[in-house]
N, C-alpha and C. Protein backbone atom coordinates (compact mmCIF):
# COMPACT_ATOMS: atom_id res chain seq x y z
N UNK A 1 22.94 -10.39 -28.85
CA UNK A 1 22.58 -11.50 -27.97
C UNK A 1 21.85 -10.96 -26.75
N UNK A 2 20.61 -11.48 -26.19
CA UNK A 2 19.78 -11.12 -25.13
C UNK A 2 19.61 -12.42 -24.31
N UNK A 3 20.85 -12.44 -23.34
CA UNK A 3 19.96 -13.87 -22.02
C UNK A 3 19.03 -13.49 -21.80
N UNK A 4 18.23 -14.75 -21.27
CA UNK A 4 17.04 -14.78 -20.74
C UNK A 4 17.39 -14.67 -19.24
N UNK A 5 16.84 -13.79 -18.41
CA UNK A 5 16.58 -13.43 -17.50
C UNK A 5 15.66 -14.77 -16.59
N UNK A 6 14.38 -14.60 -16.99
CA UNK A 6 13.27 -15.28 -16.31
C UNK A 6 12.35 -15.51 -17.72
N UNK A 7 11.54 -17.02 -17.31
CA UNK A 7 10.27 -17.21 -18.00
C UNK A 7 9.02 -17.64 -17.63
N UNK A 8 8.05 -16.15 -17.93
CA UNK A 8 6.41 -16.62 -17.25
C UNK A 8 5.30 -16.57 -17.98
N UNK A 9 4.84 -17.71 -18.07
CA UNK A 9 3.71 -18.07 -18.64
C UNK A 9 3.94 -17.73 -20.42
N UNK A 10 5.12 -17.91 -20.34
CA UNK A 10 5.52 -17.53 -22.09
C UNK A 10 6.00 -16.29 -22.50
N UNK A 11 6.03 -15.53 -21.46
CA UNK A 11 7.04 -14.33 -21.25
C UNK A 11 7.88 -14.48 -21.27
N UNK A 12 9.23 -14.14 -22.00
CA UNK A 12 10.73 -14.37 -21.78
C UNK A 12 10.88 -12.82 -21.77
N UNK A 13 11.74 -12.80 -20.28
CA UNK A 13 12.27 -11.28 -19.94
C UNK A 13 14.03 -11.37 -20.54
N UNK A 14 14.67 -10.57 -21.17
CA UNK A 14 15.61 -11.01 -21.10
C UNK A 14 16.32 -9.42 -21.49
N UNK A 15 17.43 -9.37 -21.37
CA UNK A 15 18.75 -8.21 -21.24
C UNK A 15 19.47 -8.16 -22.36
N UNK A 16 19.17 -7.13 -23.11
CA UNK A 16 20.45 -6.65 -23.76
C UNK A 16 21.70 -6.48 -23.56
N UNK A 17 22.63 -7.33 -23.84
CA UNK A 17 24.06 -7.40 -23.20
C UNK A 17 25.08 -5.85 -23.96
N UNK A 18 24.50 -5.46 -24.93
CA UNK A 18 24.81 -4.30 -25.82
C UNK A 18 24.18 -3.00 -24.98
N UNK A 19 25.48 -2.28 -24.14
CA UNK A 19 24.76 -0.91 -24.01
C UNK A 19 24.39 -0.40 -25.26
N UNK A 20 22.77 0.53 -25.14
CA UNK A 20 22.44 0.54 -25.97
C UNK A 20 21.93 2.05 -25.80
N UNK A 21 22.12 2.92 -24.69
CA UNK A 21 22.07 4.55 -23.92
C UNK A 21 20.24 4.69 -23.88
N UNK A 22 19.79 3.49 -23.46
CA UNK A 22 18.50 3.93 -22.96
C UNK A 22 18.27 3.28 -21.47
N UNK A 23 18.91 3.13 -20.86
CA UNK A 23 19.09 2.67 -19.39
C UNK A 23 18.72 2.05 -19.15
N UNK A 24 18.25 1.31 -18.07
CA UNK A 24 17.97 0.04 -17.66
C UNK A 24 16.44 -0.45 -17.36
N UNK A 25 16.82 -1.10 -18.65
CA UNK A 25 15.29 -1.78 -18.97
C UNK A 25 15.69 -3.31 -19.40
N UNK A 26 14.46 -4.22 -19.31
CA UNK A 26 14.51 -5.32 -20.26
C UNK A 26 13.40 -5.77 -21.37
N UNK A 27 13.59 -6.48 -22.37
CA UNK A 27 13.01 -7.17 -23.10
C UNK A 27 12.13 -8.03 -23.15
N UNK A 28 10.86 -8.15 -23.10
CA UNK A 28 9.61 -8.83 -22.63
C UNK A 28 8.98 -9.30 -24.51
N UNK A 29 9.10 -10.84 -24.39
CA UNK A 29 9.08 -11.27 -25.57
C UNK A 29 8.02 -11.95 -25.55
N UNK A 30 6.90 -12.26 -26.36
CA UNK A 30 5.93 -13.12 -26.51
C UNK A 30 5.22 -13.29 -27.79
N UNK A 31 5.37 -14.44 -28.48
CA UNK A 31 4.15 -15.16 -29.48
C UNK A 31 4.86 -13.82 -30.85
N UNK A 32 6.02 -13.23 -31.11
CA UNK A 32 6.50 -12.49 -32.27
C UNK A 32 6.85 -10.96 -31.77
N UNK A 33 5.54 -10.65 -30.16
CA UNK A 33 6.02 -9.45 -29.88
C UNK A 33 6.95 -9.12 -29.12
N UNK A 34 7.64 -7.99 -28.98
CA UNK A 34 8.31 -7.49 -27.60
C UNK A 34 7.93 -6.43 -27.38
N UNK A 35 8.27 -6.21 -26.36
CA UNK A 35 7.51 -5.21 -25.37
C UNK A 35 9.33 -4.98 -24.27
N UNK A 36 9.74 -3.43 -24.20
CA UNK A 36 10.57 -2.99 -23.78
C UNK A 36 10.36 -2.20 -22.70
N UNK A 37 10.69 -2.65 -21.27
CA UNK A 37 10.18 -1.96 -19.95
C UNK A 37 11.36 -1.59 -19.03
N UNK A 38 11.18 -0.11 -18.83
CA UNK A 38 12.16 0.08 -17.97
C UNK A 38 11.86 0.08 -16.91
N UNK A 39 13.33 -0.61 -16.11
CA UNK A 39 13.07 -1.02 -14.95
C UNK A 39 13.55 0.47 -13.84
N UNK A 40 12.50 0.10 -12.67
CA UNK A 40 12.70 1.42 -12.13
C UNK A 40 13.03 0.64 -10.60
N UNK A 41 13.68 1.47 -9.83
CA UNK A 41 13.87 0.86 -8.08
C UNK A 41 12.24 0.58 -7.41
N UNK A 42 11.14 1.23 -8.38
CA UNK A 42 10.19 1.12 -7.34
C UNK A 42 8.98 0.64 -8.19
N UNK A 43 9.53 0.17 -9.40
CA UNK A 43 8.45 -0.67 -10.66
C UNK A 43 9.32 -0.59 -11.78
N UNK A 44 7.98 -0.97 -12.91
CA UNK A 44 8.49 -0.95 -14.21
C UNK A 44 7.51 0.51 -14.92
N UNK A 45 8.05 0.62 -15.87
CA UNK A 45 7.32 1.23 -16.76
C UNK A 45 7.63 0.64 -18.81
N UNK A 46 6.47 0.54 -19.22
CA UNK A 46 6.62 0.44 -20.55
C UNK A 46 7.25 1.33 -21.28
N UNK A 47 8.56 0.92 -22.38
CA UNK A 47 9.06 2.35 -23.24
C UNK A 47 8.58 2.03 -24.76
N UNK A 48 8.40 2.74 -25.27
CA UNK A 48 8.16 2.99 -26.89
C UNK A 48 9.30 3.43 -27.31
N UNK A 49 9.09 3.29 -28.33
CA UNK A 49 10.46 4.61 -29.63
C UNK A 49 9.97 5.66 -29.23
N UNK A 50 10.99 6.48 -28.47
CA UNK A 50 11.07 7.95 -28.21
C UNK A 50 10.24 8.12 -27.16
N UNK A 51 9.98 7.25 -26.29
CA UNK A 51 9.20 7.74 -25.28
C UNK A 51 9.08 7.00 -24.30
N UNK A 52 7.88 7.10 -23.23
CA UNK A 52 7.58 6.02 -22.26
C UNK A 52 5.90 6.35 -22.54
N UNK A 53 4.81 5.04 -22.11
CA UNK A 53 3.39 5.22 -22.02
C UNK A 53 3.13 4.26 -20.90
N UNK A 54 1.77 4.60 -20.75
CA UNK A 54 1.11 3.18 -19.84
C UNK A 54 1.19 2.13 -20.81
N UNK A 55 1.15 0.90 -19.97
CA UNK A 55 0.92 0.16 -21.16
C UNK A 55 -0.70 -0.09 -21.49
N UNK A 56 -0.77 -0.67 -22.10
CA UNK A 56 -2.18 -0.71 -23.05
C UNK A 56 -2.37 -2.15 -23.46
N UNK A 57 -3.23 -2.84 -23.76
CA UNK A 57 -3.49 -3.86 -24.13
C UNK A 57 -3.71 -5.19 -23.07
N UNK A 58 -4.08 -6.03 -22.71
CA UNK A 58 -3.39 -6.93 -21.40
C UNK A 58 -2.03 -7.64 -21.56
N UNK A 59 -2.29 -8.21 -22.42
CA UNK A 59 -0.74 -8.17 -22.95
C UNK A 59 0.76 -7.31 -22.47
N UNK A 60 0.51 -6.01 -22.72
CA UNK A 60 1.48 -5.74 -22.66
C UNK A 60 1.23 -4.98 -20.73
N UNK A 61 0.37 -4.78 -20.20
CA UNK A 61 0.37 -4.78 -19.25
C UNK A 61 0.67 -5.96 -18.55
N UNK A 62 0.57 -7.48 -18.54
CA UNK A 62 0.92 -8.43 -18.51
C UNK A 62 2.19 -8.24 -18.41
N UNK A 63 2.82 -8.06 -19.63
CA UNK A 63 4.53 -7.94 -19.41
C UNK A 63 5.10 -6.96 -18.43
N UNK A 64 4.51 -5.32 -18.22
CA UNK A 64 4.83 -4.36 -16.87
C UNK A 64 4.90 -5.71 -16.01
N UNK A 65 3.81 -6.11 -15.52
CA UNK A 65 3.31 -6.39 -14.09
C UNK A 65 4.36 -8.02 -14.22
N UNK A 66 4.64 -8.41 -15.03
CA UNK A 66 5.88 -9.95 -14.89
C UNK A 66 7.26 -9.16 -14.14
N UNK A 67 7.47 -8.10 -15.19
CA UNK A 67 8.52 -7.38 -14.63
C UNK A 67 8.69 -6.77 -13.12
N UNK A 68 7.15 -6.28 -13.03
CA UNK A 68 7.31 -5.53 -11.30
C UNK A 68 6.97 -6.35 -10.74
N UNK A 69 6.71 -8.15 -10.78
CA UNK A 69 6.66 -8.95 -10.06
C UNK A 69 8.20 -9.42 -9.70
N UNK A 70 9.06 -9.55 -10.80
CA UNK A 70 9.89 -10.03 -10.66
C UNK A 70 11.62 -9.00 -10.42
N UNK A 71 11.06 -7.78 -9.87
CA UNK A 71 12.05 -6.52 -10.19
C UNK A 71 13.30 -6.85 -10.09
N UNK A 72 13.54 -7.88 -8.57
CA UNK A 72 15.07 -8.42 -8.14
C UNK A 72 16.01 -8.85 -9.19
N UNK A 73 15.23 -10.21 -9.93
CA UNK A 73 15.81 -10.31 -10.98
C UNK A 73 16.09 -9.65 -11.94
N UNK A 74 14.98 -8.90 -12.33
CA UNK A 74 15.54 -8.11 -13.35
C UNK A 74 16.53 -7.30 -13.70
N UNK A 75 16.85 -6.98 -12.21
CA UNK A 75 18.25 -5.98 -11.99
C UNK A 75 19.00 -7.05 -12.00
N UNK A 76 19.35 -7.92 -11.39
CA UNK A 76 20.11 -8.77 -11.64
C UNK A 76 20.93 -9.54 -12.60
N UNK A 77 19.88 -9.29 -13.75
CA UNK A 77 20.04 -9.26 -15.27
C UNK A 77 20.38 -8.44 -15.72
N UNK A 78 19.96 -6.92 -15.60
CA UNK A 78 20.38 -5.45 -15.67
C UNK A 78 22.10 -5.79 -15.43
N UNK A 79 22.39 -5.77 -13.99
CA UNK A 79 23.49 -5.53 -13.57
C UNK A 79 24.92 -6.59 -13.98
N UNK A 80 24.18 -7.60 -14.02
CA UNK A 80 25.20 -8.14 -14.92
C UNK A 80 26.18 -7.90 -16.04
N UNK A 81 25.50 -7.49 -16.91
CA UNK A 81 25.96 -7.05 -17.84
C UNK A 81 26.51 -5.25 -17.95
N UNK A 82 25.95 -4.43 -16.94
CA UNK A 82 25.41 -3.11 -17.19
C UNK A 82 26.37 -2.36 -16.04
N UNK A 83 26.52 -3.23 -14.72
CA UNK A 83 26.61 -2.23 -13.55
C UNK A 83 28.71 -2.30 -13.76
């Protein structure tokens, strides 16, 4: 199960309620994709399987920049479940 956090422009950010030992990130869902960004005290960054990248595409830069618009919440969502 993943609450939804926040929703923008068809972005649904939402939290894994399942520690899952990749730290604190959320779930950025749109139109079939997701896109997994960890959240940092001073932004986001995009993660892949086994890694972290820029993001790429507008899209998924789209989803970074929802997230580092919205960081408060996101911890908020984070911490809920997490802290």
């Amino acid at each position: 199960m993943m609450p939804t956090v926040i929703v923008v422009d068809g972005f649904a950010v939402r939290v894994n309620i399942v520690e899952d030992g990749e730290g604190p990130h959320v779930h950025v869902i749109k139109g079939g994709r997701e896109y997994h960004v960890r959240i940092l005290r001073d932004g986001a960054l995009l993660m892949t399987i086994g890694g972290y990248e820029k993001a790429t595409g507008s899209e998924a830069r789209r989803a970074v920049r929802i997230v580092e618009d919205h960081l408060a919440a996101c911890w908020a969502g984070w911490n809920k479940w997490h802290a």
